[in-house]
PDB file of N, CA and C in Angstrom:
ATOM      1  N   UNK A   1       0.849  -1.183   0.000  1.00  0.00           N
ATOM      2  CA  UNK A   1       0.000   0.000   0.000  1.00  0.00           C
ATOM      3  C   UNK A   1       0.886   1.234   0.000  1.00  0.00           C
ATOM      4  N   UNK A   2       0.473   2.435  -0.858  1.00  0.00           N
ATOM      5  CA  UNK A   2       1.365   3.050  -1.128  1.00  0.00           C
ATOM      6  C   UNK A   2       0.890   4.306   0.391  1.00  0.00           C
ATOM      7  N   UNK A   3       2.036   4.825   1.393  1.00  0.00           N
ATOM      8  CA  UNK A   3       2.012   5.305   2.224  1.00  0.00           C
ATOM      9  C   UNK A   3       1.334   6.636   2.111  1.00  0.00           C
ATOM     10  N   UNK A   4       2.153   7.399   1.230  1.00  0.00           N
ATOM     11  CA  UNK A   4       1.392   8.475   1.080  1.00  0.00           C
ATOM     12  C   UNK A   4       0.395   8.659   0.561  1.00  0.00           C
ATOM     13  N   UNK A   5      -0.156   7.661  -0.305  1.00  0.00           N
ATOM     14  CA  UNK A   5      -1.966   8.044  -0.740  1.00  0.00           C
ATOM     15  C   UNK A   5      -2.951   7.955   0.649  1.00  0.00           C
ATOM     16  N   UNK A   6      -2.305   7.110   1.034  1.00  0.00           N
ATOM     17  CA  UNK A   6      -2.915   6.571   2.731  1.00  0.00           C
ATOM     18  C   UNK A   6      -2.846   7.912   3.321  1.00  0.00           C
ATOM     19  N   UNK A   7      -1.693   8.381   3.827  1.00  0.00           N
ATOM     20  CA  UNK A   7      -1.661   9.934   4.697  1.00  0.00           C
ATOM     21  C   UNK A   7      -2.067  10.769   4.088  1.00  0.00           C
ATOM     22  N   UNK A   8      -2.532  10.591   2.832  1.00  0.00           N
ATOM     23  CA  UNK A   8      -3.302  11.840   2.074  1.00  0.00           C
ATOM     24  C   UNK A   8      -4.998  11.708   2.035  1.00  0.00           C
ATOM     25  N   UNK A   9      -5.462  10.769   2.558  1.00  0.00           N
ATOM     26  CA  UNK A   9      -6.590  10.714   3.340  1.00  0.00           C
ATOM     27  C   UNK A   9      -6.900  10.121   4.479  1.00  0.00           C
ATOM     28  N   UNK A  10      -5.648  10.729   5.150  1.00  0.00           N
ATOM     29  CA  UNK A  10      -5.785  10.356   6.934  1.00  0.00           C
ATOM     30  C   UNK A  10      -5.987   9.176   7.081  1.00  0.00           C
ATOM     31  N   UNK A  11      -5.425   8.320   6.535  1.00  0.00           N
ATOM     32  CA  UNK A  11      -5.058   6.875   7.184  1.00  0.00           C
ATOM     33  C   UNK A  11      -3.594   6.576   7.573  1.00  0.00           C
ATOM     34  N   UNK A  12      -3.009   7.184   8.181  1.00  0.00           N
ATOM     35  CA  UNK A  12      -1.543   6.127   8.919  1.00  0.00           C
ATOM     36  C   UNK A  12      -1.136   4.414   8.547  1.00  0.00           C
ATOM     37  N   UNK A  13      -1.282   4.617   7.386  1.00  0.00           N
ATOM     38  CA  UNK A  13      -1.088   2.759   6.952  1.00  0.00           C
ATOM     39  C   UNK A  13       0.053   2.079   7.988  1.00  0.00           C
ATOM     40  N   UNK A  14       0.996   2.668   7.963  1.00  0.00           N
ATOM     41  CA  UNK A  14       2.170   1.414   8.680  1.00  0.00           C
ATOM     42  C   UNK A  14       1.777   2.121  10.292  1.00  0.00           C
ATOM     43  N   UNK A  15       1.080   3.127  10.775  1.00  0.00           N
ATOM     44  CA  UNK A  15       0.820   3.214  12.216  1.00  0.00           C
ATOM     45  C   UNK A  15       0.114   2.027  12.032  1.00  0.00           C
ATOM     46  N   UNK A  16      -1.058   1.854  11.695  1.00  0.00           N
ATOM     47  CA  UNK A  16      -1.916   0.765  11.785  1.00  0.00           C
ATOM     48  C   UNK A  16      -1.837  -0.487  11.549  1.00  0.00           C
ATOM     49  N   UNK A  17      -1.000  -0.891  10.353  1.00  0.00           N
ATOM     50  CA  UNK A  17      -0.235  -2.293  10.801  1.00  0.00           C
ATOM     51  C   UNK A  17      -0.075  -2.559  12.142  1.00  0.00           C
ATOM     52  N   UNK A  18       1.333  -1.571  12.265  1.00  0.00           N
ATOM     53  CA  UNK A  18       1.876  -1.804  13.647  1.00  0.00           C
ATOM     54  C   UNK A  18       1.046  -2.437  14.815  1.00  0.00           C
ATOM     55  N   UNK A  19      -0.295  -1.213  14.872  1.00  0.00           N
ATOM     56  CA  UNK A  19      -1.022  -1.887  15.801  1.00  0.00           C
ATOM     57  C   UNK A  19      -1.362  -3.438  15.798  1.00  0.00           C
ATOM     58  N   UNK A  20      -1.475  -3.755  14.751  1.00  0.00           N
ATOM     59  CA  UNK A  20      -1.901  -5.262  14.216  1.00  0.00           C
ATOM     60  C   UNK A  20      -0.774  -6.383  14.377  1.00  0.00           C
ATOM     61  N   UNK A  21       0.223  -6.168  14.920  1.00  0.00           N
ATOM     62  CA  UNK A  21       1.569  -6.641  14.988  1.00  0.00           C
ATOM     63  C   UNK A  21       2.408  -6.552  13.856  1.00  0.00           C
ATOM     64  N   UNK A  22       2.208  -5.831  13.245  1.00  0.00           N
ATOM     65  CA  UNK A  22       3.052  -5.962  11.566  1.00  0.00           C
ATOM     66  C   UNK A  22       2.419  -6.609  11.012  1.00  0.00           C
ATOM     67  N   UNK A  23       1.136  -7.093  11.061  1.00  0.00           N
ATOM     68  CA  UNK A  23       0.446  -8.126  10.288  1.00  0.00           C
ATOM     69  C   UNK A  23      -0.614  -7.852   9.101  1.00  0.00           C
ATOM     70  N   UNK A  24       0.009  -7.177   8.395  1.00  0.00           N
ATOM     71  CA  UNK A  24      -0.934  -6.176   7.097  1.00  0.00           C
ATOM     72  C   UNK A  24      -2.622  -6.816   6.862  1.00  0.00           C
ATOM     73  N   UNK A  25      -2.577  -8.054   6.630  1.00  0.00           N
ATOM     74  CA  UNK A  25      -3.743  -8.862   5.816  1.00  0.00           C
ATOM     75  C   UNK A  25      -4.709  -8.786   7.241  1.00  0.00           C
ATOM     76  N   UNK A  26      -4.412  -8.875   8.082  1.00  0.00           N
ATOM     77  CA  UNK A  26      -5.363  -8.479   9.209  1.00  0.00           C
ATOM     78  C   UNK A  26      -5.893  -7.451   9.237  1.00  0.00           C
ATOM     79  N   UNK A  27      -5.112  -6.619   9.849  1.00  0.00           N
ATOM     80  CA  UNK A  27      -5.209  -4.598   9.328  1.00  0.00           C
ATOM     81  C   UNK A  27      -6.281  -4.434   8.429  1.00  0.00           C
ATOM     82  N   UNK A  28      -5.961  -5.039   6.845  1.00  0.00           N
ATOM     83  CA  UNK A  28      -6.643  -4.533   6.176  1.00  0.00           C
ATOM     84  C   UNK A  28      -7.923  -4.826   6.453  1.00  0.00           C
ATOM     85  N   UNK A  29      -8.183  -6.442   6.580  1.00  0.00           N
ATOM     86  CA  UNK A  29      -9.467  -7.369   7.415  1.00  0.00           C
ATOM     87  C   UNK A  29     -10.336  -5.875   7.690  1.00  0.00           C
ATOM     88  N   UNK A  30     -10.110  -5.467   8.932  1.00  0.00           N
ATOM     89  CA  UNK A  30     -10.384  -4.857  10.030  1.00  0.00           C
ATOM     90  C   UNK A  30     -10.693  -3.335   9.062  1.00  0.00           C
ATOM     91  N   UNK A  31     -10.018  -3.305   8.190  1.00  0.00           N
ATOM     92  CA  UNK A  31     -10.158  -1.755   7.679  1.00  0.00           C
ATOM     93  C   UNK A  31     -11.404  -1.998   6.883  1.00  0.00           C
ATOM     94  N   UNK A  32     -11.802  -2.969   6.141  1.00  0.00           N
ATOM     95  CA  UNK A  32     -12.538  -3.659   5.667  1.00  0.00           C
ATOM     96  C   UNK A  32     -13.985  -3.169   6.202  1.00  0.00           C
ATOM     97  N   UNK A  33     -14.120  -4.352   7.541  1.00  0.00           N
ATOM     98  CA  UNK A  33     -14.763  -4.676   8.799  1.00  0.00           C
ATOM     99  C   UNK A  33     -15.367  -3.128   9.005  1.00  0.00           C
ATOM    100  N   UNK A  34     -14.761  -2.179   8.974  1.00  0.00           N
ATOM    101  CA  UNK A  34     -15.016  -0.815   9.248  1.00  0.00           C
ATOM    102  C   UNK A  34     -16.497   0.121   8.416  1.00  0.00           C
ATOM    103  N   UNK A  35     -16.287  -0.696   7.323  1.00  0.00           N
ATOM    104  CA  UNK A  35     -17.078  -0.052   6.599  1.00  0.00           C
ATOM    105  C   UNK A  35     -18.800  -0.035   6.643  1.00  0.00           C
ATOM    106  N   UNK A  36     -18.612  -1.917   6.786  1.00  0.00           N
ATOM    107  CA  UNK A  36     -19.687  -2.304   7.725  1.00  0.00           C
ATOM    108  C   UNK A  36     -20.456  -1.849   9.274  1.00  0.00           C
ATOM    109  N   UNK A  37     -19.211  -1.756  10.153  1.00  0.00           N
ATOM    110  CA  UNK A  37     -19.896  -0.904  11.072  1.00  0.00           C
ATOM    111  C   UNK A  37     -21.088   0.053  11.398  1.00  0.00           C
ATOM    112  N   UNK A  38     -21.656  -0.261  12.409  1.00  0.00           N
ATOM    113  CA  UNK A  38     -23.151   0.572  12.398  1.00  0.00           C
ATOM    114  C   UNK A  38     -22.711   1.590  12.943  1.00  0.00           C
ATOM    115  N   UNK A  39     -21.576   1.723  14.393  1.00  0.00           N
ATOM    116  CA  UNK A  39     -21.512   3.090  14.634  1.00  0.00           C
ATOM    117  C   UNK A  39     -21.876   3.876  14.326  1.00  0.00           C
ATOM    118  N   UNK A  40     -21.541   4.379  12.988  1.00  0.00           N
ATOM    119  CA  UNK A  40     -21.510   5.690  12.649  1.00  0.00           C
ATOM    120  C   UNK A  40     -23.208   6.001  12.264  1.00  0.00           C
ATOM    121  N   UNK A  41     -23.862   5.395  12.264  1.00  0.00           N
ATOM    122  CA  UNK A  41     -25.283   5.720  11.515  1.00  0.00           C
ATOM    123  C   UNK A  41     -25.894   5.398  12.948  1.00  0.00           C
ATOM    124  N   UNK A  42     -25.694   4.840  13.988  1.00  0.00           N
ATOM    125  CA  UNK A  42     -26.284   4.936  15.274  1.00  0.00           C
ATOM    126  C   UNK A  42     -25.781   6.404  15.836  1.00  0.00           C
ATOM    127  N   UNK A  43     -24.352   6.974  15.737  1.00  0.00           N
ATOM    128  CA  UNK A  43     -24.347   8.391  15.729  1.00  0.00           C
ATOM    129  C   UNK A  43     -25.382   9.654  14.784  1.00  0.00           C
ATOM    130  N   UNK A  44     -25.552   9.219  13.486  1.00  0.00           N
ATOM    131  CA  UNK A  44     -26.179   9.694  12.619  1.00  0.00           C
ATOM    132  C   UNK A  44     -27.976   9.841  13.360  1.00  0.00           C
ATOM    133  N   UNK A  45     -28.342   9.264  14.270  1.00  0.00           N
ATOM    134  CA  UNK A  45     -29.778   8.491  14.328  1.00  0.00           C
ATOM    135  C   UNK A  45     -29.441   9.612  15.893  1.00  0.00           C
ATOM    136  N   UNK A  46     -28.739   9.510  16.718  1.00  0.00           N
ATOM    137  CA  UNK A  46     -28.088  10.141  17.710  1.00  0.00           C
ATOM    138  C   UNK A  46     -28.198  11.923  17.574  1.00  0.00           C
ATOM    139  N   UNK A  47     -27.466  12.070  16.443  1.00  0.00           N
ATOM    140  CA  UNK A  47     -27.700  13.744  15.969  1.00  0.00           C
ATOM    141  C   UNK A  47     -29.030  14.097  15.498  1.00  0.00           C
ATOM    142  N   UNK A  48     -29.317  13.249  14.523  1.00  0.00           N
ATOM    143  CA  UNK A  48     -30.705  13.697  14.391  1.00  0.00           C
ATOM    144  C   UNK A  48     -31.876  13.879  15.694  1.00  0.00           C
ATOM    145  N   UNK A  49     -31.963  12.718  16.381  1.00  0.00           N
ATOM    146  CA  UNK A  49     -32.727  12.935  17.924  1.00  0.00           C
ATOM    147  C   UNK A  49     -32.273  14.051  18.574  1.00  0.00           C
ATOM    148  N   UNK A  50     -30.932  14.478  17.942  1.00  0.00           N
ATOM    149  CA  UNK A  50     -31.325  15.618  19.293  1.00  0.00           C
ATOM    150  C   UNK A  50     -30.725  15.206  20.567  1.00  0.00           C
ATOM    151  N   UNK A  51     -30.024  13.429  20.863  1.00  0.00           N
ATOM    152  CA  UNK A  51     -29.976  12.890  21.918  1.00  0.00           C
ATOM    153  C   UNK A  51     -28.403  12.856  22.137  1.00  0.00           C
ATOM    154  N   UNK A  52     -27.900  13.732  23.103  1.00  0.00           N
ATOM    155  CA  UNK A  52     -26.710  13.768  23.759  1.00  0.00           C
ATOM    156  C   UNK A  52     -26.066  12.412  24.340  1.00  0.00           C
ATOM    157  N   UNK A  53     -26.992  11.886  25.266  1.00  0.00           N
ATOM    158  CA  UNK A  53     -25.641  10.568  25.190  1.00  0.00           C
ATOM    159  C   UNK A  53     -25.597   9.760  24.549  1.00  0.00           C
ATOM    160  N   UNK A  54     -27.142   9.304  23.571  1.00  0.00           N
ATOM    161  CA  UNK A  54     -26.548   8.311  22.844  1.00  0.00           C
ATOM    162  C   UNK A  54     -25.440   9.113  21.537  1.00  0.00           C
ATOM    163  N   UNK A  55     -25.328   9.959  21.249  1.00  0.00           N
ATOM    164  CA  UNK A  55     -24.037  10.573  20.246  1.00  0.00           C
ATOM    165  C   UNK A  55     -23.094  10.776  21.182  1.00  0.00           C
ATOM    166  N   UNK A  56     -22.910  10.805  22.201  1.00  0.00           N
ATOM    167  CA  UNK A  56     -21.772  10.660  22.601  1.00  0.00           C
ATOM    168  C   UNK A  56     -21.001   9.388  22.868  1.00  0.00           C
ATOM    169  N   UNK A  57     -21.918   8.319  23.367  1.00  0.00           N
ATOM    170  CA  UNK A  57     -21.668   6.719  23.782  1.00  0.00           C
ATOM    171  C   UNK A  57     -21.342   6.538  22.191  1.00  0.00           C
ATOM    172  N   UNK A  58     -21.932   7.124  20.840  1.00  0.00           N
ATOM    173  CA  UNK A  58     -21.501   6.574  19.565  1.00  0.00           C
ATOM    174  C   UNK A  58     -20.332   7.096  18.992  1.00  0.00           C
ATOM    175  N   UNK A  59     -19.955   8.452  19.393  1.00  0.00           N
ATOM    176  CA  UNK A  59     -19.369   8.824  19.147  1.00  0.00           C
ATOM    177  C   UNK A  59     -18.119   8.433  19.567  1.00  0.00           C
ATOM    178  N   UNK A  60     -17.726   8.366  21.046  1.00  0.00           N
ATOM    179  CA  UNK A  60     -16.832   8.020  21.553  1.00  0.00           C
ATOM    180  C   UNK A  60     -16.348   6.128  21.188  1.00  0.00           C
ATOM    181  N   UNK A  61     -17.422   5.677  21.022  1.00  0.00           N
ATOM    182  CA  UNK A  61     -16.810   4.202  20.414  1.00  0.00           C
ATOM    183  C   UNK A  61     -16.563   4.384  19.039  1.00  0.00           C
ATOM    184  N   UNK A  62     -17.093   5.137  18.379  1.00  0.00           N
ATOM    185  CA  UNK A  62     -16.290   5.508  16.736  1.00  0.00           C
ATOM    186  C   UNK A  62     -15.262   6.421  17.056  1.00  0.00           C
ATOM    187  N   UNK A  63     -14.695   6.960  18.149  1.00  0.00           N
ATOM    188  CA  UNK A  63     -13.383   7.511  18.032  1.00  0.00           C
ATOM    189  C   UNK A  63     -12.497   6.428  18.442  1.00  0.00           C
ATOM    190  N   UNK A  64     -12.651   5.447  19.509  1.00  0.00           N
ATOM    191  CA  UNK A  64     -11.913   4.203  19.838  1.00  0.00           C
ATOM    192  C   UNK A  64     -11.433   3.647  18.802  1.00  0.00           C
ATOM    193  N   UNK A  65     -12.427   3.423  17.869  1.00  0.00           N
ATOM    194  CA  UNK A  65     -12.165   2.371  16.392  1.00  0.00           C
ATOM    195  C   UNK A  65     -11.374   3.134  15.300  1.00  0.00           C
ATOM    196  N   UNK A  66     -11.909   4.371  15.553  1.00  0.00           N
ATOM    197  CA  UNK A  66     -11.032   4.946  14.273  1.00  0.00           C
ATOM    198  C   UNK A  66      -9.476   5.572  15.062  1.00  0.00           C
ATOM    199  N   UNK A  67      -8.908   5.700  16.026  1.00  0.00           N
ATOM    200  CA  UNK A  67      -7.857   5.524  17.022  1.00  0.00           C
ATOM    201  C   UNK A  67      -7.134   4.258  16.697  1.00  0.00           C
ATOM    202  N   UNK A  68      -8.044   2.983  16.737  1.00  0.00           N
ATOM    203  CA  UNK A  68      -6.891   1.930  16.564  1.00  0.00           C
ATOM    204  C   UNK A  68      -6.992   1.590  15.137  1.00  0.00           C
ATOM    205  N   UNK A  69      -7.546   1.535  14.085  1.00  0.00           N
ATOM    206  CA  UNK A  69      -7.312   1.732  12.533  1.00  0.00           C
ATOM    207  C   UNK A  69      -6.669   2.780  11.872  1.00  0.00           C
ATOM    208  N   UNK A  70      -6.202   3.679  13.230  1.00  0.00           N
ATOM    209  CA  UNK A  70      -4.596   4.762  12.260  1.00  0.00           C
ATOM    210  C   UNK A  70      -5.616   5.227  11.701  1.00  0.00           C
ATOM    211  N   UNK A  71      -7.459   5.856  11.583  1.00  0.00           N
ATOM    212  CA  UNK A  71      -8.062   6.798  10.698  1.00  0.00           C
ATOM    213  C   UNK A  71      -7.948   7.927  11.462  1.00  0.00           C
ATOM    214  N   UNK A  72      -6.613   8.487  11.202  1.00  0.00           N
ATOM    215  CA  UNK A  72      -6.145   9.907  12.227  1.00  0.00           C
ATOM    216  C   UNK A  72      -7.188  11.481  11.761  1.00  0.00           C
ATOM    217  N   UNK A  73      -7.405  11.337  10.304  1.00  0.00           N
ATOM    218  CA  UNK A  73      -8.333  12.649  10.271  1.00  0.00           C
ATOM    219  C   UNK A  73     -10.045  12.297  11.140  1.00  0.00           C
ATOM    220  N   UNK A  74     -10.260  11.364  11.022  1.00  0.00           N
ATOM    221  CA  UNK A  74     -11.973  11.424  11.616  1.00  0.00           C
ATOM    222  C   UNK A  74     -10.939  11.100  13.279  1.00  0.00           C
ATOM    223  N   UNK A  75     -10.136  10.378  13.577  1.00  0.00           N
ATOM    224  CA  UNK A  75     -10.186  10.510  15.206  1.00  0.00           C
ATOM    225  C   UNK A  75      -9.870  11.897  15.683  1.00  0.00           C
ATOM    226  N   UNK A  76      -9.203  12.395  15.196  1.00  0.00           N
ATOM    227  CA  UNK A  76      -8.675  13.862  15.517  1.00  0.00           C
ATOM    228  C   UNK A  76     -10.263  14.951  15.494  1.00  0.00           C
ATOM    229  N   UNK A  77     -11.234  14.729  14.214  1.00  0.00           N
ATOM    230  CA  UNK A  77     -12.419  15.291  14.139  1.00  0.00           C
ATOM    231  C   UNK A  77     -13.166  14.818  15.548  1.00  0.00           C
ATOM    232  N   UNK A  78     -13.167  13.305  16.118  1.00  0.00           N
ATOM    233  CA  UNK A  78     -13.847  12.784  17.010  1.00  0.00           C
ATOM    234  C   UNK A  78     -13.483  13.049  18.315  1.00  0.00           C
ATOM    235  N   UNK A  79     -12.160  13.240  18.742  1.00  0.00           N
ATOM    236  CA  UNK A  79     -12.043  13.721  19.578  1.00  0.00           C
ATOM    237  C   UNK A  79     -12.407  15.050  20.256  1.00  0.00           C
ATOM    238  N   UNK A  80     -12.281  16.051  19.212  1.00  0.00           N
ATOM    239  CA  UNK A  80     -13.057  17.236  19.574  1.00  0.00           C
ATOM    240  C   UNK A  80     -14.294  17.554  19.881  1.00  0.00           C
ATOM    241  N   UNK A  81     -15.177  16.325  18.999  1.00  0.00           N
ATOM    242  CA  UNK A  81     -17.012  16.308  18.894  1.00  0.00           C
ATOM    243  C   UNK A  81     -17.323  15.977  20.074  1.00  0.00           C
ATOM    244  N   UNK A  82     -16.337  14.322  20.978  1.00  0.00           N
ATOM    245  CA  UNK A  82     -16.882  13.842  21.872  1.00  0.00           C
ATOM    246  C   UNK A  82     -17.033  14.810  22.917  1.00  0.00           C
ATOM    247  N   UNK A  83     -15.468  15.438  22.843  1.00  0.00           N
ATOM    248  CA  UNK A  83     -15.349  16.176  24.149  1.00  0.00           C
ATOM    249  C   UNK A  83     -16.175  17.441  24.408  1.00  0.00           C
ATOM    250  N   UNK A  84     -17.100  17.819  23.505  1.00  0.00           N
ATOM    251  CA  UNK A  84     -18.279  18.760  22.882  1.00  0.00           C
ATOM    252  C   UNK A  84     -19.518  18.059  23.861  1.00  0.00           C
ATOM    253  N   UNK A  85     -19.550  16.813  23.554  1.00  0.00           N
ATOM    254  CA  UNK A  85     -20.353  16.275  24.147  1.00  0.00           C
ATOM    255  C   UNK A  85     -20.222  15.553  26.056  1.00  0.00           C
ATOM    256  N   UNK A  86     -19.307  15.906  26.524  1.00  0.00           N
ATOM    257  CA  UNK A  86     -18.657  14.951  27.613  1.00  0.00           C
ATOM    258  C   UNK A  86     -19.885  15.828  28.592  1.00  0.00           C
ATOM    259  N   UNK A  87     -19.849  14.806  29.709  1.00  0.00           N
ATOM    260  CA  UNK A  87     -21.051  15.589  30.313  1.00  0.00           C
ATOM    261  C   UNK A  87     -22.050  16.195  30.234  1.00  0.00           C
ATOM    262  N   UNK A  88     -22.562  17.003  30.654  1.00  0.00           N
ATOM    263  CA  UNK A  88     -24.213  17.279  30.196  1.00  0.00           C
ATOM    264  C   UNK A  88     -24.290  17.902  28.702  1.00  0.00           C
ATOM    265  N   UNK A  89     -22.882  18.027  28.166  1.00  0.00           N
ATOM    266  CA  UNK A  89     -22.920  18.194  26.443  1.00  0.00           C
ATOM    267  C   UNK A  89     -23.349  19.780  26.072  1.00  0.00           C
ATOM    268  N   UNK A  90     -22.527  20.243  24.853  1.00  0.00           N
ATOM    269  CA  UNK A  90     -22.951  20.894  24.145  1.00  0.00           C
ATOM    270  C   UNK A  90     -23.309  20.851  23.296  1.00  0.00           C
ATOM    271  N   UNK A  91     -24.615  20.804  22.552  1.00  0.00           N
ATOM    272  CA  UNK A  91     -25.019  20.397  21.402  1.00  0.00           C
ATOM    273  C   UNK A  91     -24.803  21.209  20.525  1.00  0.00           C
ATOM    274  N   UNK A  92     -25.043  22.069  20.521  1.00  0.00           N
ATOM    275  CA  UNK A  92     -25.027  23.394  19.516  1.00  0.00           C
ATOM    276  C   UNK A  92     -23.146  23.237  18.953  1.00  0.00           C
ATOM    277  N   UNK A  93     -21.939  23.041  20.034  1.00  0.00           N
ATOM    278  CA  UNK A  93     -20.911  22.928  19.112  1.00  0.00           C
ATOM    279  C   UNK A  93     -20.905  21.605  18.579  1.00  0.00           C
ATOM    280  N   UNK A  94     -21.342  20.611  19.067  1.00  0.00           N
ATOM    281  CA  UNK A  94     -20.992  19.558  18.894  1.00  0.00           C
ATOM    282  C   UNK A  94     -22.167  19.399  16.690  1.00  0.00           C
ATOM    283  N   UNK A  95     -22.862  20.049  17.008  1.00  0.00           N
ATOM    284  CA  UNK A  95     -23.952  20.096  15.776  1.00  0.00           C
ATOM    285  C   UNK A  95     -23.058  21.037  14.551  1.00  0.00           C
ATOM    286  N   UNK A  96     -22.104  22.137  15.262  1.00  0.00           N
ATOM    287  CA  UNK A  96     -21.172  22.437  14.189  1.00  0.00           C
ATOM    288  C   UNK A  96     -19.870  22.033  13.656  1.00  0.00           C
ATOM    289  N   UNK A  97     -19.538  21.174  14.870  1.00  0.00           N
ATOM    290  CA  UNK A  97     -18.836  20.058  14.276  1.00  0.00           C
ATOM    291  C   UNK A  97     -18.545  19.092  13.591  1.00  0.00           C
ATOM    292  N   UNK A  98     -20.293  18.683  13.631  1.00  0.00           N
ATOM    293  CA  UNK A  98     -20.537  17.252  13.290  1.00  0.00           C
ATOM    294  C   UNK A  98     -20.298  16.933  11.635  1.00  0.00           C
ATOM    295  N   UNK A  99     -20.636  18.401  10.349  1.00  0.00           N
ATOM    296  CA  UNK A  99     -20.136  17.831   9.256  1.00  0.00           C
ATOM    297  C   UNK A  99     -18.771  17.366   9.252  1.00  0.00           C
ATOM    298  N   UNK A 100     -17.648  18.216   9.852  1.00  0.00           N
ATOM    299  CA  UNK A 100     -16.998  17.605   9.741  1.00  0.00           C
ATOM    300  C   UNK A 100     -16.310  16.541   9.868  1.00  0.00           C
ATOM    301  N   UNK A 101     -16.979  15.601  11.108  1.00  0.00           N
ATOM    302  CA  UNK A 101     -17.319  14.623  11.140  1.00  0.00           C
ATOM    303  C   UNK A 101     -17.052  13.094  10.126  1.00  0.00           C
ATOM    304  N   UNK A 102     -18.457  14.180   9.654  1.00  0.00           N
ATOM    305  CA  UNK A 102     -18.805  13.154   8.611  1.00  0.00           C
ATOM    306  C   UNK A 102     -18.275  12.888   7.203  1.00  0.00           C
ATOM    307  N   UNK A 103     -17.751  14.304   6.849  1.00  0.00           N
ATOM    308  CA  UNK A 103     -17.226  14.101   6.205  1.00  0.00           C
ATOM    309  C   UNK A 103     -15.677  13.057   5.643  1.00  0.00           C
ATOM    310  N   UNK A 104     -14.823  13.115   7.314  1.00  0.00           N
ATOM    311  CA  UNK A 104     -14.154  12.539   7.217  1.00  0.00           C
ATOM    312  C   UNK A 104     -14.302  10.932   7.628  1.00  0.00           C
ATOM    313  N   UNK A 105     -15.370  10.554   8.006  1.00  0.00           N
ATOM    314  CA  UNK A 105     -15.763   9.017   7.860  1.00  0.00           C
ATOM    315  C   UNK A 105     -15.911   8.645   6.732  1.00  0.00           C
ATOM    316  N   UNK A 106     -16.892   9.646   5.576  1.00  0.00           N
ATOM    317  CA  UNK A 106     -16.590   9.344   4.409  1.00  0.00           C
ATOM    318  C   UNK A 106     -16.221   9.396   3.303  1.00  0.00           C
ATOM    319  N   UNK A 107     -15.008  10.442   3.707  1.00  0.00           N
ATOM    320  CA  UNK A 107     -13.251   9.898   2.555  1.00  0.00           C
ATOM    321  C   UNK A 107     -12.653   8.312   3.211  1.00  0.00           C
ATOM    322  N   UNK A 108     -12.992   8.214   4.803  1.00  0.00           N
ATOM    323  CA  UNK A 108     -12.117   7.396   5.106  1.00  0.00           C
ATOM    324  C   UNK A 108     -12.750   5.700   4.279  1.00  0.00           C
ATOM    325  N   UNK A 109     -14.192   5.706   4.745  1.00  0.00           N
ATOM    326  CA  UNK A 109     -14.751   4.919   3.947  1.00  0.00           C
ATOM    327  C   UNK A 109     -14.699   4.864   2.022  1.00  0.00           C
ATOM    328  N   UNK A 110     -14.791   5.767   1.916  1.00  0.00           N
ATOM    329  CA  UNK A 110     -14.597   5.785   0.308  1.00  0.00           C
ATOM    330  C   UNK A 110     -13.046   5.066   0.006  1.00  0.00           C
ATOM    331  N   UNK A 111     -12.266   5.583  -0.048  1.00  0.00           N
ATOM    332  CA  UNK A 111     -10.661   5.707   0.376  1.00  0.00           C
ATOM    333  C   UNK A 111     -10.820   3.947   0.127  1.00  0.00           C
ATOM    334  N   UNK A 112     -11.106   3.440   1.509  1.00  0.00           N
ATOM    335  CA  UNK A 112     -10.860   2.184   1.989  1.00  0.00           C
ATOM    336  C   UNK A 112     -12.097   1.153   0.898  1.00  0.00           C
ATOM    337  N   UNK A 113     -13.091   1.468   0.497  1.00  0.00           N
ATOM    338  CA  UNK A 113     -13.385   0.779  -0.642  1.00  0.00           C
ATOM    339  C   UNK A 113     -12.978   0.582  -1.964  1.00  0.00           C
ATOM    340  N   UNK A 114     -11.828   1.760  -2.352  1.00  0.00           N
ATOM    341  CA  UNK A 114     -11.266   2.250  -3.492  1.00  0.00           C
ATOM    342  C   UNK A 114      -9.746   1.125  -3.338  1.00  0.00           C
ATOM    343  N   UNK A 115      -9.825   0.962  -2.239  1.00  0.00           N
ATOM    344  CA  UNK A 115      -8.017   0.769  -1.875  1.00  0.00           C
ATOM    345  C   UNK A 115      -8.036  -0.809  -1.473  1.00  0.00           C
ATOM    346  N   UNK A 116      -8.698  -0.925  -0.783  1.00  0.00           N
ATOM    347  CA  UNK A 116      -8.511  -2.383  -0.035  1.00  0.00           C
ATOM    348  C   UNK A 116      -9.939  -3.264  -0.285  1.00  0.00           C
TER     349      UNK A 116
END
């Protein structure tokens, strides 16, 4: 996998091996595995309600996942949203955050259907 197409849409390819033990064909498995994930549309279902912890409980487990798959542009986006949301939450930043968000789930998803 060529490194820099990867860091040019916020994927860390050899961070994320690494995590995997150096074990690429897994990694990718898992990068795969990602796409499928409901997270992100149980966040999606989350913003729309209006409902603070469940977007945050979604949010924060789609920043976990995209943390250990090296997807450094949406964790870096997720980290800021959750912490928008930590405690009794701000919705209003967390609601101007949220395209960006999304957007970067889906380069990361696009990306990873294009690639792997």
């Amino acid at each position: 996998m060529d490194q820099n197409k990867c860091l040019d849409a916020g994927i860390n390819y050899e961070e994320g091996v690494a995590r995997f033990v150096g074990n690429a064909e897994i990694y990718n498995k898992f990068l795969n595995d990602f796409i499928s994930d409901t997270t992100f549309s149980d966040l999606e279902a989350a913003m729309n309600d209006k409902n603070i912890e469940a977007a945050f409980q979604a949010g924060h487990t789609l920043k976990g996942v995209a943390g250990n798959l090296s997807l450094n542009n949406l964790y870096d986006k997720l980290v800021v949203f959750v912490d928008a949301l930590r405690g009794d939450g701000n919705l209003p930043l967390a609601e101007s955050l949220y395209p960006g968000v999304q957007e970067d789930y889906k380069n990361a998803v696009s990306f990873i259907k294009e690639n792997f």
